[in-house]
Protein backbone atom coordinates (compact mmCIF):
# COMPACT_ATOMS: atom_id res chain seq x y z
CA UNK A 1 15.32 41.98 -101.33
CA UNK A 2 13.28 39.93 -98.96
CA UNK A 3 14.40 37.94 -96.27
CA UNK A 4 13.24 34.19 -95.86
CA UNK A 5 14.47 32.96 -92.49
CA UNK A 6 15.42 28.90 -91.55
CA UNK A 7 14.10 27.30 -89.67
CA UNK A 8 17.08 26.99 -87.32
CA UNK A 9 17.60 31.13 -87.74
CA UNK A 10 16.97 32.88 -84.68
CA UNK A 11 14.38 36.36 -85.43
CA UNK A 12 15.97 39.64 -84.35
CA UNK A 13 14.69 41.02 -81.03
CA UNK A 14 13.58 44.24 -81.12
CA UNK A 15 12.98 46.16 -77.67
CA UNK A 16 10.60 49.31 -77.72
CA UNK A 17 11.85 51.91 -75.70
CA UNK A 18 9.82 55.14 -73.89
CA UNK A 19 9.96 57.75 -71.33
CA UNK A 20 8.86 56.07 -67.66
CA UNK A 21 5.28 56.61 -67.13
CA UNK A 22 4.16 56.48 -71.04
CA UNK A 23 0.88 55.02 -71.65
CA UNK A 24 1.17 51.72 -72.73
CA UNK A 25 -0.41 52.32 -76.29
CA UNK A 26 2.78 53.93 -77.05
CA UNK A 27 4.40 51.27 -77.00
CA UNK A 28 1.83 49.40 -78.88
CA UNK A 29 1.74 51.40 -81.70
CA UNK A 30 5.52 51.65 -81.68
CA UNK A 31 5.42 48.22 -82.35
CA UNK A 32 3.01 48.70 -85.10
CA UNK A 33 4.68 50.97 -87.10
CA UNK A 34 7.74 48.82 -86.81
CA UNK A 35 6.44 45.55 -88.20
CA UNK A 36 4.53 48.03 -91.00
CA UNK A 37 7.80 49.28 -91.81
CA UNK A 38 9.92 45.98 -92.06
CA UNK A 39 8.83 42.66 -92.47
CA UNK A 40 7.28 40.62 -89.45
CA UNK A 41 8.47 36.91 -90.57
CA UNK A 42 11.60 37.32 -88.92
CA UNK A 43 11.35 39.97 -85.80
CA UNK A 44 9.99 39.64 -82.24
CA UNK A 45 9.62 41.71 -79.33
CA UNK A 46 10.17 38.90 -77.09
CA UNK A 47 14.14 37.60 -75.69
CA UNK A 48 16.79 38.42 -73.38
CA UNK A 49 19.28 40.64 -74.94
CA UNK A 50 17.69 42.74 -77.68
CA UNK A 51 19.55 43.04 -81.09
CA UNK A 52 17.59 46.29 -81.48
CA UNK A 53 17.02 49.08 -79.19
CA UNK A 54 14.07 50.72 -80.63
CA UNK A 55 13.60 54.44 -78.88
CA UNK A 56 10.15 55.91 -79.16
CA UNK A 57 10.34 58.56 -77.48
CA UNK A 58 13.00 60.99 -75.47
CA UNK A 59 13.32 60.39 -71.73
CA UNK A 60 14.23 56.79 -72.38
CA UNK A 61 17.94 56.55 -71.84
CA UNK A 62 17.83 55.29 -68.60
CA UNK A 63 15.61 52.34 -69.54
CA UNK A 64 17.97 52.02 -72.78
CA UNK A 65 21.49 51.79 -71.02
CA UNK A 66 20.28 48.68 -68.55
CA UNK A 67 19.37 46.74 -71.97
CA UNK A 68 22.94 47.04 -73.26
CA UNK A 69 25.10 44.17 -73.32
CA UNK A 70 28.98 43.26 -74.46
CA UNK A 71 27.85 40.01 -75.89
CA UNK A 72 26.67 41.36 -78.70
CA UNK A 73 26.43 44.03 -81.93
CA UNK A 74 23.37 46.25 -80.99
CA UNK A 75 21.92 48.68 -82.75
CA UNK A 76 20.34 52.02 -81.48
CA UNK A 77 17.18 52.91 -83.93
CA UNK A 78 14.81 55.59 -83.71
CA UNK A 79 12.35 57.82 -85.87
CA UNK A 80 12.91 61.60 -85.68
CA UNK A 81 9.62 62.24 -84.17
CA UNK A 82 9.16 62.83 -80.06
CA UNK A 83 12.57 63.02 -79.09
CA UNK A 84 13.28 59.41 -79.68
CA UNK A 85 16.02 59.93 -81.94
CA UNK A 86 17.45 62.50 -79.94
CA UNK A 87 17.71 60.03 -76.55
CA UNK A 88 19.25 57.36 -79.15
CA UNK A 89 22.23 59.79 -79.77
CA UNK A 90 22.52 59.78 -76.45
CA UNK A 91 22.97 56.29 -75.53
CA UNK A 92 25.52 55.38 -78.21
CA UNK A 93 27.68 58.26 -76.69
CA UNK A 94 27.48 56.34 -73.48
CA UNK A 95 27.67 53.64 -75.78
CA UNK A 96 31.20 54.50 -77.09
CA UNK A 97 32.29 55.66 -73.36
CA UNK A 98 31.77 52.67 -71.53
CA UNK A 99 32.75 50.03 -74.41
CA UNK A 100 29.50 48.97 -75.97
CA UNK A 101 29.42 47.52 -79.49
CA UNK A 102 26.62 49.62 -80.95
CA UNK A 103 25.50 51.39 -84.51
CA UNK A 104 22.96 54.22 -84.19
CA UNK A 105 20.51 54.18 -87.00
CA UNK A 106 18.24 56.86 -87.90
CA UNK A 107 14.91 55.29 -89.10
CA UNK A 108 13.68 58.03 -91.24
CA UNK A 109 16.64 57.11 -93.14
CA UNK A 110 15.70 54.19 -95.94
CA UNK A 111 19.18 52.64 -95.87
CA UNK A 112 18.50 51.94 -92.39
CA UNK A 113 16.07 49.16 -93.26
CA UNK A 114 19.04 47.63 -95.38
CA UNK A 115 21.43 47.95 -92.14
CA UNK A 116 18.05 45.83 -90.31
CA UNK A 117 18.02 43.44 -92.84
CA UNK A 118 21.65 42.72 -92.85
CA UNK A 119 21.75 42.08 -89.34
CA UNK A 120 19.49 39.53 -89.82
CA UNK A 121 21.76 38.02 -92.78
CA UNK A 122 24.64 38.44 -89.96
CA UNK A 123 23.05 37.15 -87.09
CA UNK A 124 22.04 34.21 -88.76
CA UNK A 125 25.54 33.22 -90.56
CA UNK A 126 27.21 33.60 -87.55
CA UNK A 127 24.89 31.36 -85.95
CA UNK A 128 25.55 28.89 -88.46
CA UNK A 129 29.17 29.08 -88.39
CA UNK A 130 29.77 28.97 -85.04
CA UNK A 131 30.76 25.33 -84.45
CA UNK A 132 31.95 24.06 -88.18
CA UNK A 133 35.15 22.09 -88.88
CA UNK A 134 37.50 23.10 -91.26
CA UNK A 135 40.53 20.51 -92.79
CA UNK A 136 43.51 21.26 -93.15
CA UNK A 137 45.17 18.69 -95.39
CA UNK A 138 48.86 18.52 -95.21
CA UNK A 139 50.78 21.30 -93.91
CA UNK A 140 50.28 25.11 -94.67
CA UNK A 141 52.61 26.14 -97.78
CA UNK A 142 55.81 27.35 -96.84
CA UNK A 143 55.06 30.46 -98.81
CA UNK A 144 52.46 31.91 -96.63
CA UNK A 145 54.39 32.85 -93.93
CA UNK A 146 51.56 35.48 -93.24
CA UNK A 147 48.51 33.30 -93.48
CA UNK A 148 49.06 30.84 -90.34
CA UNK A 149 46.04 31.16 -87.83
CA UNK A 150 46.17 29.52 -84.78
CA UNK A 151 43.50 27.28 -84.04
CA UNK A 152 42.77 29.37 -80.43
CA UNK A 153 42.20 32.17 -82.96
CA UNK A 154 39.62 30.59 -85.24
CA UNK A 155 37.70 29.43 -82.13
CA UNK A 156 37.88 32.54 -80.39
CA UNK A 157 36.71 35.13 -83.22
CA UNK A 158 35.08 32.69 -85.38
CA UNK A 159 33.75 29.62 -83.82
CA UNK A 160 35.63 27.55 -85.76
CA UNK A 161 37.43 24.07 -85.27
CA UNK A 162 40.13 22.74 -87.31
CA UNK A 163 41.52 19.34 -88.16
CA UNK A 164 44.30 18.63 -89.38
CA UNK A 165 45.22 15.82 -91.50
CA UNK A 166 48.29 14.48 -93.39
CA UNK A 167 48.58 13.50 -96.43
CA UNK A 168 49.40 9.86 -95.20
CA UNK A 169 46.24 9.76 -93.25
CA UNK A 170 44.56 11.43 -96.20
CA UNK A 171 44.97 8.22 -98.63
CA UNK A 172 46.26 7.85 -101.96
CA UNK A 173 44.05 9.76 -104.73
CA UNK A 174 44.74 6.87 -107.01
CA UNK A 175 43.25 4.25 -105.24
CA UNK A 176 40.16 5.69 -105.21
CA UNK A 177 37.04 5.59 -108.48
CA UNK A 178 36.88 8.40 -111.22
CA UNK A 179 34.13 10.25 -110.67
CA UNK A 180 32.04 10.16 -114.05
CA UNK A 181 29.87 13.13 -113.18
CA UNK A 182 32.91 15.10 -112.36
CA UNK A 183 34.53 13.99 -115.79
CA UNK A 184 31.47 15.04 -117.50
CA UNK A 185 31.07 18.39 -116.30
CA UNK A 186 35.05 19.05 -117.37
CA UNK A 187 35.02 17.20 -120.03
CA UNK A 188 33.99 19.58 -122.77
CA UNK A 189 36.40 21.78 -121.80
CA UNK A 190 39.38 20.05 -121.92
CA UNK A 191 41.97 18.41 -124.12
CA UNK A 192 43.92 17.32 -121.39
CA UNK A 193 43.31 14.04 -119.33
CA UNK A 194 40.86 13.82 -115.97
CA UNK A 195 41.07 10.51 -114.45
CA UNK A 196 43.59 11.65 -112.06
CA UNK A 197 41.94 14.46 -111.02
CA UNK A 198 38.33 13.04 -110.64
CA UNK A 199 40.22 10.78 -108.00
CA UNK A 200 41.30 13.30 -106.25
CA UNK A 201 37.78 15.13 -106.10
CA UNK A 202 37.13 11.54 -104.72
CA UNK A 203 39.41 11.92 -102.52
CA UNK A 204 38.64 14.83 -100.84
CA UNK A 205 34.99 14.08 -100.60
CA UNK A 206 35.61 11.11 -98.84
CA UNK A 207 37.93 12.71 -96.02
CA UNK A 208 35.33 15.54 -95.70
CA UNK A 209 32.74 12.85 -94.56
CA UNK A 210 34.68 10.96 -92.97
CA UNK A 211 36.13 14.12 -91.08
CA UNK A 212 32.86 16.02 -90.70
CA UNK A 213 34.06 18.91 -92.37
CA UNK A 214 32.65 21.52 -93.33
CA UNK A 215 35.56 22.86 -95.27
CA UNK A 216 39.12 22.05 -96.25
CA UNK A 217 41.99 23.82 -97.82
CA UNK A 218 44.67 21.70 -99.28
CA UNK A 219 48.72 21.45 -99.41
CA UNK A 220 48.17 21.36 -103.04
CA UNK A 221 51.87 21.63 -104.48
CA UNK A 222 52.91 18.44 -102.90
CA UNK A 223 49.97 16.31 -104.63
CA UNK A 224 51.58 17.98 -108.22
CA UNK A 225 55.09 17.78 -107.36
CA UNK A 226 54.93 14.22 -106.51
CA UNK A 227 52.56 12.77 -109.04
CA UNK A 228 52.01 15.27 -111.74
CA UNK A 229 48.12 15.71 -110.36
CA UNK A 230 46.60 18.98 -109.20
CA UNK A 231 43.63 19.54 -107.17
CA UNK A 232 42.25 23.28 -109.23
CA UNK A 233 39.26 21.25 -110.55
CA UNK A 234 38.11 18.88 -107.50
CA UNK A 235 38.27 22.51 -105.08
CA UNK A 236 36.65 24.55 -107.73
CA UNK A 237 33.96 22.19 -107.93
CA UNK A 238 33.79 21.76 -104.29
CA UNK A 239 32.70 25.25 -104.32
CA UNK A 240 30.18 25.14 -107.16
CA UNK A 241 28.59 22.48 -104.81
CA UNK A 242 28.97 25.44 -101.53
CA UNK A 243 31.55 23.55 -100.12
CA UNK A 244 33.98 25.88 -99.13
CA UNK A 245 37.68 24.66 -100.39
CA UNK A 246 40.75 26.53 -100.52
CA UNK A 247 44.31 25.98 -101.80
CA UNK A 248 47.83 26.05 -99.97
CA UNK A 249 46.49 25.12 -96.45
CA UNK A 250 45.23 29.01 -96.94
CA UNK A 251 44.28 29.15 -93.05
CA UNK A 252 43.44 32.52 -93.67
CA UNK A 253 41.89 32.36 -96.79
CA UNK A 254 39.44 29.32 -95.89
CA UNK A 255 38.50 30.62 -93.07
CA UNK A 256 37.39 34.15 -95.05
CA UNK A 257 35.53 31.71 -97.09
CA UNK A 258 33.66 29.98 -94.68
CA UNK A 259 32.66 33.37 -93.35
CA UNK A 260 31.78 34.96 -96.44
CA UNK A 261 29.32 32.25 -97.67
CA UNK A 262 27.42 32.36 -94.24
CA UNK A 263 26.92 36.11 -94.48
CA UNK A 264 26.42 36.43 -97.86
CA UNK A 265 25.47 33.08 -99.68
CA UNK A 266 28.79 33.18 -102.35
CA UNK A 267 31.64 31.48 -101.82
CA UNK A 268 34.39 33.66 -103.52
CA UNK A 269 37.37 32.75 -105.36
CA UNK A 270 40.74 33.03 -103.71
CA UNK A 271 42.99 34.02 -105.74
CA UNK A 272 46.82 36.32 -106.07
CA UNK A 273 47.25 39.72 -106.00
CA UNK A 274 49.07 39.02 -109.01
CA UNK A 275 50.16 42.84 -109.37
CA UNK A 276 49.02 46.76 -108.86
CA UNK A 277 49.12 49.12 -111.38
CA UNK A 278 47.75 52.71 -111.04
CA UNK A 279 44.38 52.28 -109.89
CA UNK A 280 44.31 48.45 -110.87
CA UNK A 281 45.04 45.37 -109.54
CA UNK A 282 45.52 42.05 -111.41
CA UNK A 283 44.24 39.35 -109.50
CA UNK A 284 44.88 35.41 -110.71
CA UNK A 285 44.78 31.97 -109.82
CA UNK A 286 43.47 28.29 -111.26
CA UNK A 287 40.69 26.84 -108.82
CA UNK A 288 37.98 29.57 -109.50
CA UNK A 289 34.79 28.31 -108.91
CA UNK A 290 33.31 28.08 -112.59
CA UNK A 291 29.98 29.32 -111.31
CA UNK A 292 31.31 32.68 -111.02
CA UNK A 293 32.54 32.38 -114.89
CA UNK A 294 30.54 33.12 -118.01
CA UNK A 295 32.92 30.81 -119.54
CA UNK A 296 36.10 28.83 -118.77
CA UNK A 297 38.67 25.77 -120.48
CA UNK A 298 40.89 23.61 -118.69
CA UNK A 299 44.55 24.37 -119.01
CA UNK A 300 47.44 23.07 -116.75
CA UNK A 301 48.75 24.18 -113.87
CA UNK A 302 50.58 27.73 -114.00
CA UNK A 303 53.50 27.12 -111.66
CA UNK A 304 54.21 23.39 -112.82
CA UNK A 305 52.52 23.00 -115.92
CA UNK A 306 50.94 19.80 -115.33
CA UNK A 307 47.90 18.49 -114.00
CA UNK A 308 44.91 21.05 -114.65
CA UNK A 309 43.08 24.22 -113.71
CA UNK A 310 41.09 26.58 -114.41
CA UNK A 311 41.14 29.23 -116.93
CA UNK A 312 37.87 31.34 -117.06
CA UNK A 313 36.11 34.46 -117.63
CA UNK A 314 34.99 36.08 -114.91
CA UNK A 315 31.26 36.63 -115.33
CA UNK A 316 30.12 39.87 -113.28
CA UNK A 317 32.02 43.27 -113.71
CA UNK A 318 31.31 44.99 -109.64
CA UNK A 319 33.31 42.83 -107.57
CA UNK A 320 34.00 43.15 -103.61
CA UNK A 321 37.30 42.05 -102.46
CA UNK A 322 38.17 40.72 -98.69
CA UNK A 323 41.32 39.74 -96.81
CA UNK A 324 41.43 39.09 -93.14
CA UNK A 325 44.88 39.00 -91.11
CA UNK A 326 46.45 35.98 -89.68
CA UNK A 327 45.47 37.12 -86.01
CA UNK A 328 41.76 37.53 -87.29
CA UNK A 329 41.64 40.72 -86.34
CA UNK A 330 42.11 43.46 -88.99
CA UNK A 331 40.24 43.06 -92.48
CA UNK A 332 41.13 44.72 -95.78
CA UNK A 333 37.66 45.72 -98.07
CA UNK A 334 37.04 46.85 -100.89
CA UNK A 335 35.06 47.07 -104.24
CA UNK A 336 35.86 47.86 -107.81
CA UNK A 337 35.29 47.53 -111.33
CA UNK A 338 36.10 44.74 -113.39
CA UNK A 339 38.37 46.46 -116.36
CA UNK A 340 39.89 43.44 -118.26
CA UNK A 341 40.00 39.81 -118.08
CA UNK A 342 43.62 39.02 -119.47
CA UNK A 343 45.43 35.84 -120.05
CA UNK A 344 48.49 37.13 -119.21
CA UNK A 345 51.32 34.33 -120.00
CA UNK A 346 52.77 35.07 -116.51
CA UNK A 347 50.05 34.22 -114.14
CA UNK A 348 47.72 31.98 -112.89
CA UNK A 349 45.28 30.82 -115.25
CA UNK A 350 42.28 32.83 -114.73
CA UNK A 351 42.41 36.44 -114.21
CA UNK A 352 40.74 39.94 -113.65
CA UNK A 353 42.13 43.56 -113.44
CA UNK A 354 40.24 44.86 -110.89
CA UNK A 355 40.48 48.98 -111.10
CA UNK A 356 39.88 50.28 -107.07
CA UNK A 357 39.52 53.13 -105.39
CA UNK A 358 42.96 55.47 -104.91
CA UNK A 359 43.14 54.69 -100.91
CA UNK A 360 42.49 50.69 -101.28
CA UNK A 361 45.02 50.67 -103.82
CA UNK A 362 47.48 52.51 -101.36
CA UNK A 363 46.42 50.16 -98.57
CA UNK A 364 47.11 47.04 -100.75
CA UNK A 365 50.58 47.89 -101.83
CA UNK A 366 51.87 49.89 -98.20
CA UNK A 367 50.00 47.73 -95.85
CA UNK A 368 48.66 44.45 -97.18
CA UNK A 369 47.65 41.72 -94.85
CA UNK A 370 48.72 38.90 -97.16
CA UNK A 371 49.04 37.36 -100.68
CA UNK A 372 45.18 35.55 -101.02
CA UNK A 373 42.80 38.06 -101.35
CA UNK A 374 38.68 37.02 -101.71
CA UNK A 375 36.69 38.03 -104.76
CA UNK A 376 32.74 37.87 -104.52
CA UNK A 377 30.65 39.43 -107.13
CA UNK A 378 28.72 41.95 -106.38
CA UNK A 379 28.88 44.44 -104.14
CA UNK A 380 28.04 42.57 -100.39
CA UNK A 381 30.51 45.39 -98.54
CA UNK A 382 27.87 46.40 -96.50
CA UNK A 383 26.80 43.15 -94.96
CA UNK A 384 30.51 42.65 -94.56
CA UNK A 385 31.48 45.17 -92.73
CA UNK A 386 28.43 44.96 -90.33
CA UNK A 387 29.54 41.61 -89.70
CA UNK A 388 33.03 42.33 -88.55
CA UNK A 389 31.67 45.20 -86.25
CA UNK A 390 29.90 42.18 -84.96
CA UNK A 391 32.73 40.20 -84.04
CA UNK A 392 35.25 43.35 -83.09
CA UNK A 393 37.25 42.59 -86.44
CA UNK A 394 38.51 46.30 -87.25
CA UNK A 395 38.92 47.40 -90.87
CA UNK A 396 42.23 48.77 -92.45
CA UNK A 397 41.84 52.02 -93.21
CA UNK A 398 41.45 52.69 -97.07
């Protein structure tokens, strides 16, 4: 798939790399067969820190291990031919001694133009997320006693800011106008009323601009305890407009979100690991984002049985599935296969059964990170996991 850079995306830098002495059309040619190879609209062989150490030749270590830096993900590429690939192999043991972040990448190798490409995807979304607000409206539930990330954390590994506001700042929902494009787009769907919950989509748009935010996750419960109103719709249709919007002051979860969308372009659905079984794993819950469904109705809430939600069919059948710890440091990935799409009487309203591989099933029930887990469609493990190499976020084993 090609690549279309923003304008505000920065182009990788590549560095060509050869033995001290070479003749300068080396190098020129080098840089040739490089831009033949992979698209030139977003490369350049111009910067200060290189993304890319590209070795040409063998004899270049030397020159190689001055251009390393801690500040970033770099990685160590090189075609078979003239020793180049050989000196590479080199470096990244040197690399890996002295505390480097680097990926050595054979260029003979096809897949290694997909590892290229999503660097760019990576470099870019981090760019872009570096600096973003998320909301945090009310408190985090009292449930998710492992899904509480400190806001030193979310700056540190994610460039993230978060602001939190309370309910009583927030507003009341029912002061505010019905949205009629809201209603319409539910309407269809559902026997059940929507007034109430267009205002609160009202709602929360007008704290996110007034806020600046960039995302918000919400103390939902409270809202439906108190007045009988849920907020499934208003943060499912947040995220069919690629606003990322979570439920149950999810710190952990929105912040996955946020991440996900930059690197990949999908916002996924958060939803419970509703139960394991064998191989399989029912996931659940009543905000999914109906873009991701081939079809969906409006029932009430699961827990409560008021308000509304969600209740869909999951459209694709590959999904990947992410979870990152409370500390932002560990990560739990995965993909699997789509089985079943139940509507299971004791869970959340929409659902999948999710059949995984044996070792992420036996990571999920003997050392699970949390509740929430993130389902995109597709299969975008890959660009994942080069992006948490990228920002030192380790995977659990599975």
């Amino acid at each position: 798939m090609a690549i279309h850079p923003g304008k505000d995306d920065d182009p990788i830098y590549v560095h060509p790399l050869t033995f001290m002495g070479a003749e300068g059309h080396l190098a020129v040619k080098g840089k040739e067969r490089f831009l033949h190879w992979l698209e030139r609209d977003y490369i350049t062989f111009e910067g200060q820190v290189p993304d890319i150490l590209y070795f040409l030749t063998g004899g270049s270590e030397a020159e190689a291990v001055k251009k390393l830096s801690k500040s970033r993900l770099q990685l160590l590429a090189a075609f078979g031919e003239d020793n180049a690939f050989a000196s590479a192999t080199e470096v990244q043991a040197y690399a890996g001694q002295h505390g480097y972040n680097t990926l050595l990448l054979s260029l003979d190798d096809r897949e290694s133009l997909h590892t290229i490409r999503n660097l760019y995807k990576v470099k870019s979304g981090l760019k872009r997320l570096k600096g973003q607000t998320l909301g945090l409206i009310g408190e985090v539930s009292d449930w998710l006693v492992a899904s509480s990330v400190s806001q030193e954390a979310l700056r540190e590994r994610l460039g993230l800011r978060m602001k939190k506001i309370t309910w009583h700042e927030a507003g009341d929902f029912r002061t505010h106008l019905p949205s009629m494009e809201f209603i319409s787009k539910f309407d269809h769907t559902s026997t059940h009323p929507l007034t109430s919950a267009s205002k609160v989509h009202t709602l929360l748009k007008e704290i996110m601009a007034t806020h600046h935010l960039d995302a918000i996750t919400v103390e939902c419960f409270s809202l439906v305890q108190k007045n009988g109103v849920t907020a499934c719709l208003a943060l499912s249709d947040l995220n069919d407009q690629g606003v990322p919007a979570g439920c149950e002051g999810d710190l952990v979860s929105i912040a996955g979100m946020m991440l996900l969308k930059e690197i990949t372009g999908h916002i996924p659905w958060m939803a419970n690991m509703a139960g394991i079984k064998g191989s399989s794993a029912l996931l659940a819950h009543c905000t999914a984002p109906t873009d991701l469904l081939a079809d969906f109705s409006i029932q009430t809430h699961f827990e409560t049985d008021k308000g509304t939600a969600i209740q869909g069919y999951f459209e694709e059948d590959r999904v990947t599935l992410f979870r990152l710890d409370k500390k932002l440091s560990r990560a739990f990935l995965a993909t699997g296969t789509i089985t079943d799409r139940p509507t299971f009487p004791y869970a959340c309203r929409t659902q999948i059964l999710v059949e995984l591989p044996a070792q992420a099933e036996k990571s999920l029930k003997e050392n699970p990170l949390g509740n929430h887990h993130l389902v995109l469609p597709g299969d975008h493990s890959a660009v994942i996991q080069l992006a948490l190499q990228a920002l030192g976020i380790a995977l659990v084993e599975n």
